[in-house]
N, C-alpha and C. Protein backbone atom coordinates (compact mmCIF):
# COMPACT_ATOMS: atom_id res chain seq x y z
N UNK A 1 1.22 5.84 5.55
CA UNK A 1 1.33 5.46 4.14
C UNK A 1 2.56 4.60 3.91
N UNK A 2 3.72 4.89 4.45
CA UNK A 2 4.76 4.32 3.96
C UNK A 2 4.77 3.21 4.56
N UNK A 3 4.04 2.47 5.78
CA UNK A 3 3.67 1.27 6.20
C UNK A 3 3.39 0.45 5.19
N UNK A 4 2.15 0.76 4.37
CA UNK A 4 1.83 -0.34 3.30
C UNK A 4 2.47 -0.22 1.94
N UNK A 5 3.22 0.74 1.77
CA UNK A 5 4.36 0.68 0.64
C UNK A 5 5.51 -0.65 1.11
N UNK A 6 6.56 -0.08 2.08
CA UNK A 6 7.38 -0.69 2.91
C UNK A 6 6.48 -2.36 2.65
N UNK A 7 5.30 -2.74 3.25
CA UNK A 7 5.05 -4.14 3.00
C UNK A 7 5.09 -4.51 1.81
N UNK A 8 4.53 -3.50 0.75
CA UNK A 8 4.12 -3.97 -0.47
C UNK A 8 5.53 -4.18 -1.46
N UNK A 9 6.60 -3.42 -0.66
CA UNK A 9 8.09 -3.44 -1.50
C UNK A 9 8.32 -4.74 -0.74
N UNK A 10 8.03 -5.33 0.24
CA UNK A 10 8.78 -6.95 0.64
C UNK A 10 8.09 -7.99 -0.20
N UNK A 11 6.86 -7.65 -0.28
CA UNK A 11 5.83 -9.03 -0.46
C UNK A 11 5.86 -9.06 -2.33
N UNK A 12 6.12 -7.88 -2.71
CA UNK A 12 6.04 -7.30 -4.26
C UNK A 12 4.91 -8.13 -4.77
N UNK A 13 4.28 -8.57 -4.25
CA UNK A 13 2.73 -8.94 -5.00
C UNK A 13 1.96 -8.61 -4.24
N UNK A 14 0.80 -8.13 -5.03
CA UNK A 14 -0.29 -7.14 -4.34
C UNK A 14 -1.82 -8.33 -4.78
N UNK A 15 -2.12 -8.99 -4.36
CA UNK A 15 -3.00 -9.71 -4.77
C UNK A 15 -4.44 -8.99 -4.97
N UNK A 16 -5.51 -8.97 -6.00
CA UNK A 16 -6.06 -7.95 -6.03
C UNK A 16 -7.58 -8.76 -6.19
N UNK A 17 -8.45 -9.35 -5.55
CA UNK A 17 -9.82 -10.33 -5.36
C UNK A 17 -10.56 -9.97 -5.44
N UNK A 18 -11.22 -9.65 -6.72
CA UNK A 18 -12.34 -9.41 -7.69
C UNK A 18 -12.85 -10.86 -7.55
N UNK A 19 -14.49 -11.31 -6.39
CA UNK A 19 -14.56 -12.76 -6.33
C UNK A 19 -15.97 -11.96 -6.60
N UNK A 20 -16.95 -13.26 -6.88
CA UNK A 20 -18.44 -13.32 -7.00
C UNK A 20 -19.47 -13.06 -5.63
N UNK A 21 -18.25 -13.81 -4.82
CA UNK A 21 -19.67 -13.70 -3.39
C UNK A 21 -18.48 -13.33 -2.53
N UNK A 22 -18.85 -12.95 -1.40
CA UNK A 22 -18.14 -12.39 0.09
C UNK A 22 -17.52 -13.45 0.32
N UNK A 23 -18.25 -14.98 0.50
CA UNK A 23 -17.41 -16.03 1.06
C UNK A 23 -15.88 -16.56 0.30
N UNK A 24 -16.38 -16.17 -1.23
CA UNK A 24 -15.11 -16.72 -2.07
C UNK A 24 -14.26 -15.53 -1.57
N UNK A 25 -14.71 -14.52 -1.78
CA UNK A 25 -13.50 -13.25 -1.39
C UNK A 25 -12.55 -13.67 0.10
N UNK A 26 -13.72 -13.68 1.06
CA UNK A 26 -12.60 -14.36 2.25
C UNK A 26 -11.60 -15.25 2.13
N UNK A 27 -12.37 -15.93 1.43
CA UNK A 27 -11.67 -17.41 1.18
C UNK A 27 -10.25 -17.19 0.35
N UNK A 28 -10.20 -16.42 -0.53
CA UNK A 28 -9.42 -15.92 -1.10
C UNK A 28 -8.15 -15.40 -0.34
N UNK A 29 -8.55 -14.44 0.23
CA UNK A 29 -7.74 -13.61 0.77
C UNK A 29 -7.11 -14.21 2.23
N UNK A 30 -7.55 -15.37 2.91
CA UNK A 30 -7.57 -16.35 3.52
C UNK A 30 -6.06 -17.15 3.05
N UNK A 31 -6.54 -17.83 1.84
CA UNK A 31 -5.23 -18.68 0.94
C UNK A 31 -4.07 -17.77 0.88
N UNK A 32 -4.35 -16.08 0.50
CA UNK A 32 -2.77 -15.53 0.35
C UNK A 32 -2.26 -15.15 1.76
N UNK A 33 -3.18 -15.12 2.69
CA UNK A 33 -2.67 -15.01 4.13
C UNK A 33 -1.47 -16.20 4.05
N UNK A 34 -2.28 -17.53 3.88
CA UNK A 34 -1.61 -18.72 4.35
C UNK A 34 -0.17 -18.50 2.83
N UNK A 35 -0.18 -18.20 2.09
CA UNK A 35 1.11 -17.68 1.73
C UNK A 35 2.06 -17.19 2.17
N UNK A 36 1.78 -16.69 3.24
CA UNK A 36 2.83 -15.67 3.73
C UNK A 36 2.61 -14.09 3.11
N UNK A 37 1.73 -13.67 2.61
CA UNK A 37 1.47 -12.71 2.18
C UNK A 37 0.01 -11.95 3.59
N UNK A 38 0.87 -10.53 3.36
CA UNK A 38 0.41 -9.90 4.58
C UNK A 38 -0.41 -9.03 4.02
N UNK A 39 -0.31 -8.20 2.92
CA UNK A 39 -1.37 -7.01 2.28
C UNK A 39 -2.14 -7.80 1.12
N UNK A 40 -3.66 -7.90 1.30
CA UNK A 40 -4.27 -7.79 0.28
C UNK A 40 -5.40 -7.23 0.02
N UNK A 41 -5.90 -7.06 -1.42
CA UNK A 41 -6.94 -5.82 -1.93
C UNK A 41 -8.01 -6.50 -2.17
N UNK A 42 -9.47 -6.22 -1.62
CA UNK A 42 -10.54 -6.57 -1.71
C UNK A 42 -11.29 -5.90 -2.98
N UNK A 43 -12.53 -5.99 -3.51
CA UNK A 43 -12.31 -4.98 -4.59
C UNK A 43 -14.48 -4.52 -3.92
N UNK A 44 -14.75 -3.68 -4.10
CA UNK A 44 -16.17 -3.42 -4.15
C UNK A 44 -17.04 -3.58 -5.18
N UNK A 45 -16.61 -4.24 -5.97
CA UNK A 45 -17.42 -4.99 -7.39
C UNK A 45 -17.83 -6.05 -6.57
N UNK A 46 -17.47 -6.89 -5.17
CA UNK A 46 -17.58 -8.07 -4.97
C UNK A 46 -19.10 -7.91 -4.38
N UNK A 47 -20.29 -8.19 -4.22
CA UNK A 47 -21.32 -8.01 -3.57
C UNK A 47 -21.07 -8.66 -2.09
N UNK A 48 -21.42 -7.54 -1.08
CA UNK A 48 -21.81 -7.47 -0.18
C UNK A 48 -19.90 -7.79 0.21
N UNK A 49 -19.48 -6.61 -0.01
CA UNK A 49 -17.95 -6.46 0.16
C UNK A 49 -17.70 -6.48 1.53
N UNK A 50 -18.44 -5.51 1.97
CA UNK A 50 -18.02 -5.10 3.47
C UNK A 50 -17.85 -5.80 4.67
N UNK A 51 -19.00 -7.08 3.95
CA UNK A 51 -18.79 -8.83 4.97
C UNK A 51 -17.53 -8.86 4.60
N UNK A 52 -16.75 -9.01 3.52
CA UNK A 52 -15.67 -9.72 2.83
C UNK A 52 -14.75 -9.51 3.73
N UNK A 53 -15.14 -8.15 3.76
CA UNK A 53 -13.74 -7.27 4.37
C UNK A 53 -13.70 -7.63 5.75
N UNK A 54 -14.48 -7.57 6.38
CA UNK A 54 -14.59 -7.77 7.98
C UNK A 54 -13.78 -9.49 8.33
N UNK A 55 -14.49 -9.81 7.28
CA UNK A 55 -14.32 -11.65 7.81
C UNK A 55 -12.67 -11.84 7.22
N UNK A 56 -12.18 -11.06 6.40
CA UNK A 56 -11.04 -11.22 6.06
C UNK A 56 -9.61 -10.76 7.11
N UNK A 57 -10.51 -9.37 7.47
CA UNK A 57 -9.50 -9.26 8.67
C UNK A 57 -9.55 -9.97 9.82
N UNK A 58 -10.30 -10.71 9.93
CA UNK A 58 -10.47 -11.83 10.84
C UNK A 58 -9.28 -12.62 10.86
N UNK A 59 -9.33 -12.94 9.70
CA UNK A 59 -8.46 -14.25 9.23
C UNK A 59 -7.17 -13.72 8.89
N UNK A 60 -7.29 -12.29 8.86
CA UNK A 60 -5.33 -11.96 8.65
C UNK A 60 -4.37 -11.82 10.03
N UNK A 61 -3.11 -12.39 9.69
CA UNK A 61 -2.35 -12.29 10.63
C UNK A 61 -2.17 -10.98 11.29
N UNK A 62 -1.50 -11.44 12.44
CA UNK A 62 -0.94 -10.51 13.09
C UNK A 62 -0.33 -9.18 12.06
N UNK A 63 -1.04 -7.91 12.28
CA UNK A 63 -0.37 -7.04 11.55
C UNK A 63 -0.58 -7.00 10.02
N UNK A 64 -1.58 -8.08 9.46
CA UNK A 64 -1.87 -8.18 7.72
C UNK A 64 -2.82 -6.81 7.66
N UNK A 65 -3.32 -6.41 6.26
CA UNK A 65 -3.64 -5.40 6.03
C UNK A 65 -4.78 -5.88 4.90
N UNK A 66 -5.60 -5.36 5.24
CA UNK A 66 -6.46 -6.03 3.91
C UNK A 66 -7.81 -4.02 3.73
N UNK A 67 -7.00 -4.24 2.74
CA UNK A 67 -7.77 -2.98 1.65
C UNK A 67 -8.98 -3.13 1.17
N UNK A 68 -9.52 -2.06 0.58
CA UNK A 68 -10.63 -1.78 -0.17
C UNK A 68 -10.31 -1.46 -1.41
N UNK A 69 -10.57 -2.30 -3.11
CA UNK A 69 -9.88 -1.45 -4.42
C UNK A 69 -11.30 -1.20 -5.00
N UNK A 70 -11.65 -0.60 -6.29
CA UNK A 70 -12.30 -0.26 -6.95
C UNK A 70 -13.35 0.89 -6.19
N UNK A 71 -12.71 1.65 -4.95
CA UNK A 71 -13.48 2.70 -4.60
C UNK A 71 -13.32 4.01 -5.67
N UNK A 72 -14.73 4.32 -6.04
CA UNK A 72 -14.54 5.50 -6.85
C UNK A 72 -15.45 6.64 -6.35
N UNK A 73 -15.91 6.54 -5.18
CA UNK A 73 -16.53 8.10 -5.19
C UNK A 73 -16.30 8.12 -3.36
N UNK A 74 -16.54 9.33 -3.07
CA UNK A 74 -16.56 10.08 -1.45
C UNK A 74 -17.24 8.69 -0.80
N UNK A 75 -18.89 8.89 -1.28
CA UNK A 75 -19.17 7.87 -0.60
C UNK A 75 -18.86 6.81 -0.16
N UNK A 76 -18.49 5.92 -0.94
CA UNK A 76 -17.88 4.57 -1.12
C UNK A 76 -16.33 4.43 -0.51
N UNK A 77 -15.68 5.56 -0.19
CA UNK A 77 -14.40 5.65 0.50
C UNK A 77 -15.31 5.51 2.07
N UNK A 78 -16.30 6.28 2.48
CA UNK A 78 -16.74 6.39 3.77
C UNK A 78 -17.25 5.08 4.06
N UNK A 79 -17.82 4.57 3.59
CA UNK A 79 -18.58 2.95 3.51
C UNK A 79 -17.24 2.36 3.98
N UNK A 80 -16.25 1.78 3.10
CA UNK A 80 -15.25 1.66 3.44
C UNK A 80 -15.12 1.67 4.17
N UNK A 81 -14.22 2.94 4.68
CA UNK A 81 -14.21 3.28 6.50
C UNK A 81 -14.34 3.08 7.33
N UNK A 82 -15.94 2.71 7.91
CA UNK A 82 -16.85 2.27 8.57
C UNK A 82 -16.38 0.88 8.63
N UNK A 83 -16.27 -0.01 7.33
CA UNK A 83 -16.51 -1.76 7.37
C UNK A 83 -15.05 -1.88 7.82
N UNK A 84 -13.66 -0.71 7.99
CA UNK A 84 -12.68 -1.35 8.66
C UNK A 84 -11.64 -1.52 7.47
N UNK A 85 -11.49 -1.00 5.75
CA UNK A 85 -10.97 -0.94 5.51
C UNK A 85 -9.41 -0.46 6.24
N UNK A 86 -8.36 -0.66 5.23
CA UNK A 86 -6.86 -0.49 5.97
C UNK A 86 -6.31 0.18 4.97
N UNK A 87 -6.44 0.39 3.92
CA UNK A 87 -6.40 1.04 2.93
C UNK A 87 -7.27 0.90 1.58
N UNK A 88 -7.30 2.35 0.81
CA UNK A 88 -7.87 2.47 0.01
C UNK A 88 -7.49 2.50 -1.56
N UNK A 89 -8.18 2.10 -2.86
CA UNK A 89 -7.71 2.32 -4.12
C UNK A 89 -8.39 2.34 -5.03
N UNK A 90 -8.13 3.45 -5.81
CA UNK A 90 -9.47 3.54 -6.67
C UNK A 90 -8.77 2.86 -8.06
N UNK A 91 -9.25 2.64 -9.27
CA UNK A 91 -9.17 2.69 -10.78
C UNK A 91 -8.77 3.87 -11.28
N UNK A 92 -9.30 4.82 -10.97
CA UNK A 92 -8.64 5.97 -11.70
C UNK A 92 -8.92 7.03 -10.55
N UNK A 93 -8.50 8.78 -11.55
CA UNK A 93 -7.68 9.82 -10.40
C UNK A 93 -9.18 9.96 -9.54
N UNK A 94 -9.35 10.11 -8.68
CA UNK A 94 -10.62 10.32 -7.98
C UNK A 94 -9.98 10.99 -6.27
N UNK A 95 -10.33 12.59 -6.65
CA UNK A 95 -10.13 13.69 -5.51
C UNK A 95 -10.75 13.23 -4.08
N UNK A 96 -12.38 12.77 -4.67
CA UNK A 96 -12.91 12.79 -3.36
C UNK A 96 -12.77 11.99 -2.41
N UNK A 97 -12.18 10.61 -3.10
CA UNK A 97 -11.75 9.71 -2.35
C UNK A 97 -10.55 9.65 -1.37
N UNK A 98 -9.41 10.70 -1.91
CA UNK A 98 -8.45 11.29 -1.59
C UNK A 98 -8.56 11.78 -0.30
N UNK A 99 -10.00 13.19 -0.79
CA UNK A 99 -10.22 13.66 0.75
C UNK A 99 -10.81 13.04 2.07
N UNK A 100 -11.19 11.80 1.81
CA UNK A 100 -11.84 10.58 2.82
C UNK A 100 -10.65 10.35 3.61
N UNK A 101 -9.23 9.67 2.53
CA UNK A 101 -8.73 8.74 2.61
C UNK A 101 -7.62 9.80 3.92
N UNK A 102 -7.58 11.04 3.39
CA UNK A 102 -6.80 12.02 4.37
C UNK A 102 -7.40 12.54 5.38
N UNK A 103 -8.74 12.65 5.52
CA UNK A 103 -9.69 12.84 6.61
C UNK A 103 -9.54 11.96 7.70
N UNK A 104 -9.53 10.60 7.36
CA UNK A 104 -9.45 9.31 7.94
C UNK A 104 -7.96 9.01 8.14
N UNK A 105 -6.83 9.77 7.53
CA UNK A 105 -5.53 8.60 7.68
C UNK A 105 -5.00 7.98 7.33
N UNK A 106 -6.18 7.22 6.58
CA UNK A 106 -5.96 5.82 5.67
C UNK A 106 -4.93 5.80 4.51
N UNK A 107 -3.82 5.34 3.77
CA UNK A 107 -3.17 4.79 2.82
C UNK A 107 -4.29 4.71 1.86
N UNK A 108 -4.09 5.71 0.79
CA UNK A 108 -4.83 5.66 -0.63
C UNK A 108 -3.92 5.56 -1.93
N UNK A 109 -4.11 4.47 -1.98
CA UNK A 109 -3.23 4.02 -3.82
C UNK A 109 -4.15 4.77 -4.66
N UNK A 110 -3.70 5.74 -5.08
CA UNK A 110 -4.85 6.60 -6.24
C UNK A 110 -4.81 5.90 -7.55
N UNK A 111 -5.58 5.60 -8.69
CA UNK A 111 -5.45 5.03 -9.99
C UNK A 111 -5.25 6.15 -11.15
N UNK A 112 -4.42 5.63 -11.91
CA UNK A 112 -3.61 6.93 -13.13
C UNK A 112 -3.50 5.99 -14.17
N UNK A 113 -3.24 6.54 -15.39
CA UNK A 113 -2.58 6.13 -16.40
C UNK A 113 -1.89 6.94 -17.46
N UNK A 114 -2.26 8.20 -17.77
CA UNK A 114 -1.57 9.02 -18.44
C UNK A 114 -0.28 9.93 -17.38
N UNK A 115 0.87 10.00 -18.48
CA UNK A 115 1.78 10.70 -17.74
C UNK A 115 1.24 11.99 -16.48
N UNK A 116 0.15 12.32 -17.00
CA UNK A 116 -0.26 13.38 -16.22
C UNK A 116 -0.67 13.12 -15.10
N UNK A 117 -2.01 12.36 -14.99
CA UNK A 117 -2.60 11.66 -14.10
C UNK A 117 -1.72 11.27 -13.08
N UNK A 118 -0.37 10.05 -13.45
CA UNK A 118 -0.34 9.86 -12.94
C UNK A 118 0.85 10.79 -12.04
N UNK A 119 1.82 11.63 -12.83
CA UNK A 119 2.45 12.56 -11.96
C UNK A 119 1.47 13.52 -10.84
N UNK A 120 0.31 13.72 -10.82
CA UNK A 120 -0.91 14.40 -10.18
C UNK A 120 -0.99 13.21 -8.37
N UNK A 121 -1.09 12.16 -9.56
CA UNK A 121 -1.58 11.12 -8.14
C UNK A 121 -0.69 10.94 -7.15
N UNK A 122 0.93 10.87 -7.78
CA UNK A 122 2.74 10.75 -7.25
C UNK A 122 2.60 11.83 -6.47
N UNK A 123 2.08 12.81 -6.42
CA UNK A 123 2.00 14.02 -5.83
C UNK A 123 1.68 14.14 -4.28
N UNK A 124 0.78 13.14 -4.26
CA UNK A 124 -0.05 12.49 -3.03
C UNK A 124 0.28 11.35 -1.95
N UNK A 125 1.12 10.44 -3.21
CA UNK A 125 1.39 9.33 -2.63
C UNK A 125 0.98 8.37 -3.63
N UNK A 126 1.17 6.41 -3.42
CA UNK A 126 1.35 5.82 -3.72
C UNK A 126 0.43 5.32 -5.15
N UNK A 127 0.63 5.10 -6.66
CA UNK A 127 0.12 5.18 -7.73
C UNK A 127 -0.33 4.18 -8.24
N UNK A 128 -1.78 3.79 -8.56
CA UNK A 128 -1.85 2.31 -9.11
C UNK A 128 -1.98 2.85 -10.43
N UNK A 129 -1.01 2.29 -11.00
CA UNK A 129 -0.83 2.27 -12.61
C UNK A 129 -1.80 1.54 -13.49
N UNK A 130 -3.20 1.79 -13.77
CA UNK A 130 -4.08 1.04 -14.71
C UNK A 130 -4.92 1.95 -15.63
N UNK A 131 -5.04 0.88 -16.69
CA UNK A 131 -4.47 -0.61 -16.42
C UNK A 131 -3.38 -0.96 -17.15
N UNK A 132 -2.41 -1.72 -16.26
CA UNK A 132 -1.13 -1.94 -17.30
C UNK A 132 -0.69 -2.02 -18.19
N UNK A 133 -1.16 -3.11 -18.31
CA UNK A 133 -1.02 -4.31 -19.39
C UNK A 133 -1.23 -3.44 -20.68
N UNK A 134 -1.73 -2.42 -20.73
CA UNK A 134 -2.20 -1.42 -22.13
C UNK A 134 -0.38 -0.93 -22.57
N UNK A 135 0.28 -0.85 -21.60
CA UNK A 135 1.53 -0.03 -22.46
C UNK A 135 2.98 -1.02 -21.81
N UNK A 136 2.71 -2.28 -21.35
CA UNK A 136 3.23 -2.40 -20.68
C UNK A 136 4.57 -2.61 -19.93
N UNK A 137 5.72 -3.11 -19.37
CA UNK A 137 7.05 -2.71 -18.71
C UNK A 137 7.84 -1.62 -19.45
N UNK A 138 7.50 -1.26 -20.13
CA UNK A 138 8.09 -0.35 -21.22
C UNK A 138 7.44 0.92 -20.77
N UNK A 139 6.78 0.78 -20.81
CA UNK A 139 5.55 1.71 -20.49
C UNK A 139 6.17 2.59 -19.33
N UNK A 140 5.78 1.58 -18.02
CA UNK A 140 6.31 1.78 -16.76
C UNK A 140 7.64 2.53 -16.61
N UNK A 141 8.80 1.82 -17.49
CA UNK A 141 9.90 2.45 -17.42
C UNK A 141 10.23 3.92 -17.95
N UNK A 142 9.15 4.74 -18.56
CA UNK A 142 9.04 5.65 -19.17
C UNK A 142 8.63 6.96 -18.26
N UNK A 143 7.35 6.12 -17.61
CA UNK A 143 7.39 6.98 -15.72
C UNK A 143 7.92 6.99 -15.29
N UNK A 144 9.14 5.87 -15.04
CA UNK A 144 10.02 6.09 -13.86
C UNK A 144 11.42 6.86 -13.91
N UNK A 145 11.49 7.04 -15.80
CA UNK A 145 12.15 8.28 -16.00
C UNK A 145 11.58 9.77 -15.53
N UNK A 146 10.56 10.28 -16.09
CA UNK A 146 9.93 11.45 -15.72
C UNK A 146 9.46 11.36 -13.93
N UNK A 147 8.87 10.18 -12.90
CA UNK A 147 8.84 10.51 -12.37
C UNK A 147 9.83 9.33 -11.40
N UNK A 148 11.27 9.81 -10.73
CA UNK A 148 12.11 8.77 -10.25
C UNK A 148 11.86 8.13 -8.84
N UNK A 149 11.16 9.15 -7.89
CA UNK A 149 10.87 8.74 -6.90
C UNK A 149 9.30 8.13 -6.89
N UNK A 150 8.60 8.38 -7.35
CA UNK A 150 7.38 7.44 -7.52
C UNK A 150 7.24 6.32 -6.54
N UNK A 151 5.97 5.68 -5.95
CA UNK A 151 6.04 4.72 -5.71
C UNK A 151 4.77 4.39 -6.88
N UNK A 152 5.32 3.42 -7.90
CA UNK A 152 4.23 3.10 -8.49
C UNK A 152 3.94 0.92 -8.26
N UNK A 153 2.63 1.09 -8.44
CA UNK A 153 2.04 -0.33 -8.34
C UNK A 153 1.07 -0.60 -9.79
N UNK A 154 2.05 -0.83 -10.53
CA UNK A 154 1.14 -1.15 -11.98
C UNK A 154 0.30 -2.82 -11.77
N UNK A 155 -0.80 -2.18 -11.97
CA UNK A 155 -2.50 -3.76 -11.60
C UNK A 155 -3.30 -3.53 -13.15
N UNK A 156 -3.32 -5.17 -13.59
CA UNK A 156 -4.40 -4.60 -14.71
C UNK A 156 -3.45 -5.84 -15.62
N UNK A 157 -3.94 -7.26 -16.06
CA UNK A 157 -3.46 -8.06 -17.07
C UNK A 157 -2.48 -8.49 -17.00
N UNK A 158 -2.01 -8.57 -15.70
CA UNK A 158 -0.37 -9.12 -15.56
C UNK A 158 -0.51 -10.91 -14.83
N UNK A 159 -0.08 -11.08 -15.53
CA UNK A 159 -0.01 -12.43 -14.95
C UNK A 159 1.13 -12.83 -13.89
N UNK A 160 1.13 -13.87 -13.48
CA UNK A 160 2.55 -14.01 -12.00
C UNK A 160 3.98 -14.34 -12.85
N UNK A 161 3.90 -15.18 -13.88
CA UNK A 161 5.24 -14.91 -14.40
C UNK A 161 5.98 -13.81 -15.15
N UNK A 162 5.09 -12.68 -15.12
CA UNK A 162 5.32 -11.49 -15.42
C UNK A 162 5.99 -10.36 -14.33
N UNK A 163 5.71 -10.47 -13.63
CA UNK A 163 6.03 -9.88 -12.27
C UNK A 163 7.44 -9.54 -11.75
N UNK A 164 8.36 -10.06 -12.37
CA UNK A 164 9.77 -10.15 -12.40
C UNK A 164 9.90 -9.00 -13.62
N UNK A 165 9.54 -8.99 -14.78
CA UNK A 165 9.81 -7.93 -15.50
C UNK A 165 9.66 -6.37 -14.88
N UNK A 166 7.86 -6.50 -14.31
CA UNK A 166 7.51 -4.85 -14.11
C UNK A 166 8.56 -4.51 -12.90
N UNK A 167 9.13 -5.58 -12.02
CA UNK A 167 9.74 -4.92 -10.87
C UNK A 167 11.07 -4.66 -11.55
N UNK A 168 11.77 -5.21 -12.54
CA UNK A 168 12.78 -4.45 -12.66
C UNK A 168 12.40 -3.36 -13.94
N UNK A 169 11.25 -3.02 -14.48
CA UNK A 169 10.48 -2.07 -14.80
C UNK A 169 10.87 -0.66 -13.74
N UNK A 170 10.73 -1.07 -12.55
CA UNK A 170 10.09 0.30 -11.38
C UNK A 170 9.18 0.14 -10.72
N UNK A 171 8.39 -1.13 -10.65
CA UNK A 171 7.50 -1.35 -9.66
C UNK A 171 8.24 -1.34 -8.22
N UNK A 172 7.75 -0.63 -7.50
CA UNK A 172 7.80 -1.15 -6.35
C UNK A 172 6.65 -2.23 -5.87
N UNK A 173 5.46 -2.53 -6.43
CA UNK A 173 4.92 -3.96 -5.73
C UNK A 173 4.22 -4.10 -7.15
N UNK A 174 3.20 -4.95 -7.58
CA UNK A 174 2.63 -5.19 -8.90
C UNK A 174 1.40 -6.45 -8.28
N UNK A 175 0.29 -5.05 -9.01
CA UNK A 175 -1.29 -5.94 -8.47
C UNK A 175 -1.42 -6.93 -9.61
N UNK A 176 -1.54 -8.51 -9.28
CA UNK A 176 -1.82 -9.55 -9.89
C UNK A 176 -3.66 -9.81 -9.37
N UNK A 177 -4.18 -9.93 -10.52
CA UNK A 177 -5.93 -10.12 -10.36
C UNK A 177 -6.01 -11.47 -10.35
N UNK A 178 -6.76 -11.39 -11.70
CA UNK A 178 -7.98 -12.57 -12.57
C UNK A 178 -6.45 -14.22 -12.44
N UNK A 179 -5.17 -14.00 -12.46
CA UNK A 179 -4.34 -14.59 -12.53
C UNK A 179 -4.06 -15.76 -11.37
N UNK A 180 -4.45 -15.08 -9.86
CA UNK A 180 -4.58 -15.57 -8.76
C UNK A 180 -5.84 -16.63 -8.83
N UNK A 181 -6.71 -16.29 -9.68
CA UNK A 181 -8.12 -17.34 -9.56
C UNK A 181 -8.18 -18.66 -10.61
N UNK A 182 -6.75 -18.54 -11.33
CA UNK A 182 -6.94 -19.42 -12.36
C UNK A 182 -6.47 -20.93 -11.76
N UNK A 183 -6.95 -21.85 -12.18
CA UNK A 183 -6.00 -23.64 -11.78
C UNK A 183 -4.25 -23.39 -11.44
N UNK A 184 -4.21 -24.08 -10.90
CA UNK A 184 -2.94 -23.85 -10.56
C UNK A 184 -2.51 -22.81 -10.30
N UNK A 185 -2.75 -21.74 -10.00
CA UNK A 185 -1.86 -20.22 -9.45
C UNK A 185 -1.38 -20.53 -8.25
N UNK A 186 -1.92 -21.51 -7.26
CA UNK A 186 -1.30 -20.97 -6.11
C UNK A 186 0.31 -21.79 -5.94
N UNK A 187 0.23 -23.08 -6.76
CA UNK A 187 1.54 -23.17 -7.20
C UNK A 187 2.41 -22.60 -7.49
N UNK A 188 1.87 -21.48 -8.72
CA UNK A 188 2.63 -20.74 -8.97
C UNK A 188 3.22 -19.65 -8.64
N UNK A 189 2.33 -19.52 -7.46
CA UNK A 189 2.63 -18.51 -6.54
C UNK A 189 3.89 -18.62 -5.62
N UNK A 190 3.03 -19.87 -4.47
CA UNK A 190 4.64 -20.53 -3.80
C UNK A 190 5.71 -20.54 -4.76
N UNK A 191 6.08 -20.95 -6.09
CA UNK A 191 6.88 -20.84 -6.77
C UNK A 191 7.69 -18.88 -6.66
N UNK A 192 7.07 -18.66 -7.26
CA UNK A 192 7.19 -16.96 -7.07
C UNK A 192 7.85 -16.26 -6.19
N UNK A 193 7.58 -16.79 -4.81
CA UNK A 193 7.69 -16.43 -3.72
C UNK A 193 8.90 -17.13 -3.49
N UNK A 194 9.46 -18.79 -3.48
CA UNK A 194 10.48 -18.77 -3.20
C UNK A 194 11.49 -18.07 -3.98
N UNK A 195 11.38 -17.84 -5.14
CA UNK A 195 12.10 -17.36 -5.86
C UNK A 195 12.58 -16.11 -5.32
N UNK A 196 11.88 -15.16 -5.12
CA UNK A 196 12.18 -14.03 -4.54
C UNK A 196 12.83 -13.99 -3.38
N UNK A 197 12.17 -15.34 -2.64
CA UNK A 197 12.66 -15.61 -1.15
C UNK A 197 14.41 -15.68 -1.11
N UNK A 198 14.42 -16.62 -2.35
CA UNK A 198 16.39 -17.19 -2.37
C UNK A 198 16.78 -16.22 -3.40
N UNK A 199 16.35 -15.28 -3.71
CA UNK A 199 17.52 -14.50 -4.95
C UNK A 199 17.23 -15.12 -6.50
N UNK A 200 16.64 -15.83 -6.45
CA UNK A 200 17.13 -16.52 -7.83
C UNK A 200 15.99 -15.88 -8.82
N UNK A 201 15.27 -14.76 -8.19
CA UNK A 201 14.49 -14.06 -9.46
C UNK A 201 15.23 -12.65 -9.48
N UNK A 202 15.90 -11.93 -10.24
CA UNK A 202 16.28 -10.46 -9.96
C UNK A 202 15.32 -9.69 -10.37
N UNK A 203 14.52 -9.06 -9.47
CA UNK A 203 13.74 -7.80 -9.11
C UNK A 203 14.25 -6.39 -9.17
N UNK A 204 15.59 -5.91 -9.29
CA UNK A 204 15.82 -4.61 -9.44
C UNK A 204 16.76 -4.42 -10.12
């Protein structure tokens, strides 16, 4: 587990590829490779995911990690599994996926949003906070009073020039979606990235 935390605290963007077909998803996850970005999240809304996933780890570097997100039941953690996921993440608290994800080994970002939830999920390990954007850096900073060691990853309406706030919020990494697919993001990405690269964005 603390493997894909540890990456996800260097790279602090969690790219999260909700695409239409398998090929855009590769393709996707392909471009943030060539970023320099080593972890990214596939989602199972994408039809016929499990190509996605395969052909993606193809294409990731040495040591990249490419996940499974929007798993919500036992089953669908095992499917997973099978196609070679590297880690798992659901939307919200979901046990059974839990017990896959510990059966198997695998790194499971559990999904929370109420204080409860998500102190339940912290319990386990690593927290996807959704969806954000509903309460947001404010929000975050309110968990990271009640819960200090947390690793939380708030995903859900954040755009890339936002991303500098939630981390000095308490993110340790922050899932960017629908934001990555728009004109120009990947500019804004390289942008992002050097920033973080030379200091000149403060993150904590």
């Amino acid at each position: 587990m603390s493997g894909v935390i540890d990456r996800l605290r260097r790279q602090r963007v969690l790219p999260v590829l909700r695409l239409p077909s398998a090929a855009e998803a590769t393709a996707a996850a392909t471009a943030m490779f060539g970023h320099g970005l080593e972890v990214v999240e596939l989602t199972a809304t994408t039809p016929d995911w499990a190509t996605a996933l395969r052909d993606a780890r193809r294409e990731a570097p040495q040591g990249g990690l490419v996940g499974l997100g929007t798993v919500t039941s036992g089953a669908l953690a095992a499917q997973a599994v099978e196609a070679g996921a590297q880690f798992l993440v659901s939307p919200w608290p979901a046990a059974d996926v839990r017990v896959i994800a510990q059966r198997t080994g695998l790194p499971f970002l559990e999904g929370a949003f109420t204080p409860a939830e998500v102190a339940a999920a912290a319990a386990h390990g690593p927290v996807k906070v959704f969806p954000a954007h509903v309460g947001g850096p404010g929000f975050l900073v309110s968990l990271r009073q009640l819960l200090p060691d947390a690793d939380l990853v708030p995903t859900g309406g954040i755009a890339l020039e936002a991303v500098p706030d939630w981390l000095r919020a308490g993110a340790c990494a922050v899932g960017v979606g629908s934001d990555l697919l728009r004109p120009g993001a990947a500019d804004r990405l390289r942008s992002l990235l050097a920033a973080f690269s030379d200091g000149t964005k403060e993150t904590r």
